[in-house]
N, C-alpha and C. Protein backbone atom coordinates (compact mmCIF):
# COMPACT_ATOMS: atom_id res chain seq x y z
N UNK A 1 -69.88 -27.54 -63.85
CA UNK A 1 -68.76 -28.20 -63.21
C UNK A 1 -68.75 -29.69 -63.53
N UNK A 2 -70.08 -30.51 -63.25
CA UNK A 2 -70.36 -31.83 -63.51
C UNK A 2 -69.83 -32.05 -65.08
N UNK A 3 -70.09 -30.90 -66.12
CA UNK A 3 -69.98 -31.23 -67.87
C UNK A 3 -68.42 -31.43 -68.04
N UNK A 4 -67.65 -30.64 -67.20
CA UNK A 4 -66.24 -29.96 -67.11
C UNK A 4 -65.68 -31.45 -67.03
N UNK A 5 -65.98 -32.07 -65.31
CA UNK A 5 -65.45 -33.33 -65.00
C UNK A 5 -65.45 -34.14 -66.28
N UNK A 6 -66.34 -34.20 -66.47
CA UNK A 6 -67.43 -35.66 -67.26
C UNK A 6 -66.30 -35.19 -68.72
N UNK A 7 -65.90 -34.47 -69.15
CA UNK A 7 -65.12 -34.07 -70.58
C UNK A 7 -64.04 -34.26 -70.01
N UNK A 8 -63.39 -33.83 -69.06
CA UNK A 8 -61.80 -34.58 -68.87
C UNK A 8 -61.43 -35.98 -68.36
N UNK A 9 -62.49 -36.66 -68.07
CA UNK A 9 -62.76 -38.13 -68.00
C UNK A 9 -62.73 -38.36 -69.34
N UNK A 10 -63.41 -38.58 -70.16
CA UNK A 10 -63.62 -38.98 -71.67
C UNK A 10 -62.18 -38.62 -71.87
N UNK A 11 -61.88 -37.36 -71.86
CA UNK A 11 -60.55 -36.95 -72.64
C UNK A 11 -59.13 -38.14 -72.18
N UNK A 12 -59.21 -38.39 -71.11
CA UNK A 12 -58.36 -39.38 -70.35
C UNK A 12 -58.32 -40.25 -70.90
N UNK A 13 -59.55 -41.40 -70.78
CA UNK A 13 -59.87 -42.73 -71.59
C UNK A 13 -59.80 -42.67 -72.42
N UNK A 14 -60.02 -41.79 -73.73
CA UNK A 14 -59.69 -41.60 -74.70
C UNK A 14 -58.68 -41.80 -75.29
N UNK A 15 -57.42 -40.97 -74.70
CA UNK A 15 -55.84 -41.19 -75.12
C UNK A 15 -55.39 -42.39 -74.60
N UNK A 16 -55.98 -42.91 -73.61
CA UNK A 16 -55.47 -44.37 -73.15
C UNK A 16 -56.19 -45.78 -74.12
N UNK A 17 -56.79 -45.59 -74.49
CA UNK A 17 -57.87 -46.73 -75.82
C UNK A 17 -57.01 -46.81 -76.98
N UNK A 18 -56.71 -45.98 -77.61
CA UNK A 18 -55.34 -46.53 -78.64
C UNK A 18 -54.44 -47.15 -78.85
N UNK A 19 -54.07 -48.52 -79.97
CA UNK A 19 -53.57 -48.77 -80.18
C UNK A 19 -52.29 -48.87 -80.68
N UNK A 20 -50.97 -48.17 -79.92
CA UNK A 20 -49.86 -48.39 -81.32
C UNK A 20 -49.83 -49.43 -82.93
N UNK A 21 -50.33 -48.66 -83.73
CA UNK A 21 -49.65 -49.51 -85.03
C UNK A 21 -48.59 -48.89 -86.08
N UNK A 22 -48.07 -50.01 -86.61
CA UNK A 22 -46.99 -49.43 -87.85
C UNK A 22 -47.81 -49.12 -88.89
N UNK A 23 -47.51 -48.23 -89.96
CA UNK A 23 -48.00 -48.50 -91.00
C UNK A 23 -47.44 -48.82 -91.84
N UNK A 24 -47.74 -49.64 -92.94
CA UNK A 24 -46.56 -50.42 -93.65
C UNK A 24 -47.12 -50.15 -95.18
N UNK A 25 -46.17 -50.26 -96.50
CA UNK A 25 -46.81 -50.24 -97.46
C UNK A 25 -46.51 -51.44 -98.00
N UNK A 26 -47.68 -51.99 -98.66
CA UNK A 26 -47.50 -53.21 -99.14
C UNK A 26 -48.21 -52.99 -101.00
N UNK A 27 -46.85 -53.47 -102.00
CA UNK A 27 -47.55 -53.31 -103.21
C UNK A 27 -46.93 -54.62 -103.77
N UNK A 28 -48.50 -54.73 -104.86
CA UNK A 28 -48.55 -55.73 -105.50
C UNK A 28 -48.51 -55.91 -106.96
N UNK A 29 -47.97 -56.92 -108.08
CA UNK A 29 -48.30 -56.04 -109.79
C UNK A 29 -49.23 -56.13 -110.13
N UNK A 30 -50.06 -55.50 -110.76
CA UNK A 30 -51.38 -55.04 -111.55
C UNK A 30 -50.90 -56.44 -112.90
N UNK A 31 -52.12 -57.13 -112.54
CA UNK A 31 -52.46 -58.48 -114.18
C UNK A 31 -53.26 -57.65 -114.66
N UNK A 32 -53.54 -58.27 -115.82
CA UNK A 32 -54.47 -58.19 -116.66
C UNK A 32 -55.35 -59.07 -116.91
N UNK A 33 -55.68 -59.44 -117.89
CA UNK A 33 -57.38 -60.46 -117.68
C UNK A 33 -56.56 -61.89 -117.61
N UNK A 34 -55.90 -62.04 -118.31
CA UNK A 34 -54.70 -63.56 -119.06
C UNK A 34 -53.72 -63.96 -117.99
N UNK A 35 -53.41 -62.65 -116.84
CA UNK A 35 -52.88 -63.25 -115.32
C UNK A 35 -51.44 -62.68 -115.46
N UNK A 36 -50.83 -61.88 -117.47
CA UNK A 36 -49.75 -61.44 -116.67
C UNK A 36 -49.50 -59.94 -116.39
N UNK A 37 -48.02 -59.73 -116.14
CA UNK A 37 -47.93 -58.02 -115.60
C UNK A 37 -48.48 -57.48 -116.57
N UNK A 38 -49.24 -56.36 -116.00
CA UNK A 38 -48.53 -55.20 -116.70
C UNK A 38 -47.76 -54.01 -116.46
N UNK A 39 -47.33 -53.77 -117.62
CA UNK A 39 -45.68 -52.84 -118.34
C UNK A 39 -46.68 -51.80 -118.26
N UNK A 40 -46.07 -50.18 -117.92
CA UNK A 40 -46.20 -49.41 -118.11
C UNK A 40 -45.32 -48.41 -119.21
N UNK A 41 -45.69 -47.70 -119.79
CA UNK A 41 -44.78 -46.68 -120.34
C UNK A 41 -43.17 -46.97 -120.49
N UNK A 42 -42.45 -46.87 -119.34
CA UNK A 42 -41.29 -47.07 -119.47
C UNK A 42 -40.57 -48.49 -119.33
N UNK A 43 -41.46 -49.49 -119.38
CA UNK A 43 -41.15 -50.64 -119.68
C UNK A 43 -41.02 -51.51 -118.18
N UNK A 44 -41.40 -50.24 -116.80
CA UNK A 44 -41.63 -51.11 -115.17
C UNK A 44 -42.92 -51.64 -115.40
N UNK A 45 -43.28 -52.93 -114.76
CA UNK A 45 -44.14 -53.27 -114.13
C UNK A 45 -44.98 -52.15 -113.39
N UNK A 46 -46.52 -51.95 -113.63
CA UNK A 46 -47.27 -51.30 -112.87
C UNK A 46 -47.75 -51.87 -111.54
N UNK A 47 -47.57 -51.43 -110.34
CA UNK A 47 -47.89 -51.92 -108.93
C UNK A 47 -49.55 -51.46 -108.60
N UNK A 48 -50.02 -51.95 -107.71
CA UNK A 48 -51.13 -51.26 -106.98
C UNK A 48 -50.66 -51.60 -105.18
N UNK A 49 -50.44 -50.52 -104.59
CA UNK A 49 -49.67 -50.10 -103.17
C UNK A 49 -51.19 -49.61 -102.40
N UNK A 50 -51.26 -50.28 -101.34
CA UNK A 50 -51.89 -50.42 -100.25
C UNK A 50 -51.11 -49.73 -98.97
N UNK A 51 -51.38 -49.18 -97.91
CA UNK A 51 -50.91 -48.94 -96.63
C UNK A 51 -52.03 -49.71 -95.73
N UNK A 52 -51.39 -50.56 -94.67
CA UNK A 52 -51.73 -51.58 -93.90
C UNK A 52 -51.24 -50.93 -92.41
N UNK A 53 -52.09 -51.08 -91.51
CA UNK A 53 -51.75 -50.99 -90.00
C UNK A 53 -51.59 -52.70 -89.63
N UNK A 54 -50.25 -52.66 -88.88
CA UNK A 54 -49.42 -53.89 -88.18
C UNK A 54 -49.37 -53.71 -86.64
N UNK A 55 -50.50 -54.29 -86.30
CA UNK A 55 -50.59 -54.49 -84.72
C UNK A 55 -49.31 -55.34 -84.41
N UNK A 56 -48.60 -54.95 -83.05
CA UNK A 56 -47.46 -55.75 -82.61
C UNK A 56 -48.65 -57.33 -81.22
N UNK A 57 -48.09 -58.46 -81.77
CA UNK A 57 -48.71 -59.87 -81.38
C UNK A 57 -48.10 -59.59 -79.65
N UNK A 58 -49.33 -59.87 -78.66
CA UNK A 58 -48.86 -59.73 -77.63
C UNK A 58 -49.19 -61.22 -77.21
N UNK A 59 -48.21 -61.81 -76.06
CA UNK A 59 -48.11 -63.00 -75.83
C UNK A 59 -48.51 -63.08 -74.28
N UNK A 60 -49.29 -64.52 -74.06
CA UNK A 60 -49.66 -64.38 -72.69
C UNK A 60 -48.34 -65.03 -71.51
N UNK A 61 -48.86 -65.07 -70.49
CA UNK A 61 -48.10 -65.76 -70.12
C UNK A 61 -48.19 -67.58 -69.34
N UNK A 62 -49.21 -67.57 -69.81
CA UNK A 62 -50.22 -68.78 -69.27
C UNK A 62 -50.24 -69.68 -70.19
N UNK A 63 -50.18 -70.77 -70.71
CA UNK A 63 -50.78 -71.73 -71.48
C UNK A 63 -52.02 -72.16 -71.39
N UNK A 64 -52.73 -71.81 -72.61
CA UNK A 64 -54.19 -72.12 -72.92
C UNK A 64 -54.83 -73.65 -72.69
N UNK A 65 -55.38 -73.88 -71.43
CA UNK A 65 -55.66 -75.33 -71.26
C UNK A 65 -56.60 -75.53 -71.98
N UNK A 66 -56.30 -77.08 -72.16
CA UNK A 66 -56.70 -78.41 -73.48
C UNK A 66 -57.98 -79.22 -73.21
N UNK A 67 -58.77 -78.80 -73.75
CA UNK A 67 -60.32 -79.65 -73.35
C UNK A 67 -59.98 -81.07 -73.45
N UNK A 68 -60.74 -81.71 -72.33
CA UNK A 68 -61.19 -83.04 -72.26
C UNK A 68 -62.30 -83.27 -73.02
């Protein structure tokens, strides 16, 4: 009974500890050693694409007091 509790506690806190994030893709062009693009095959620019999580900035409501 005690294991039962003790697992739907965890299970609770659990789903509440997560963060909403976006995920975003962010790509960039592939240089080469000399710094410029490179062309692929059909004559595009080759990218290298990342996916990034974007926490949303939460704001207080207090102003951070100023050391003396």
């Amino acid at each position: 009974m005690k294991k039962i509790l003790a697992l739907l506690i965890v299970a609770c806190m659990a789903s509440t500890v997560f963060a909403e994030a976006e995920v975003k893709t962010v790509c960039h062009d592939k240089l080469d050693k000399a710094g410029k693009p490179i062309t692929g095959k059909d004559g595009k620019t080759v990218q290298d694409c990342k996916k990034i999580k974007v926490h949303k900035k939460l704001e207080g409501d207090d102003a951070v007091p100023v050391k003396k």
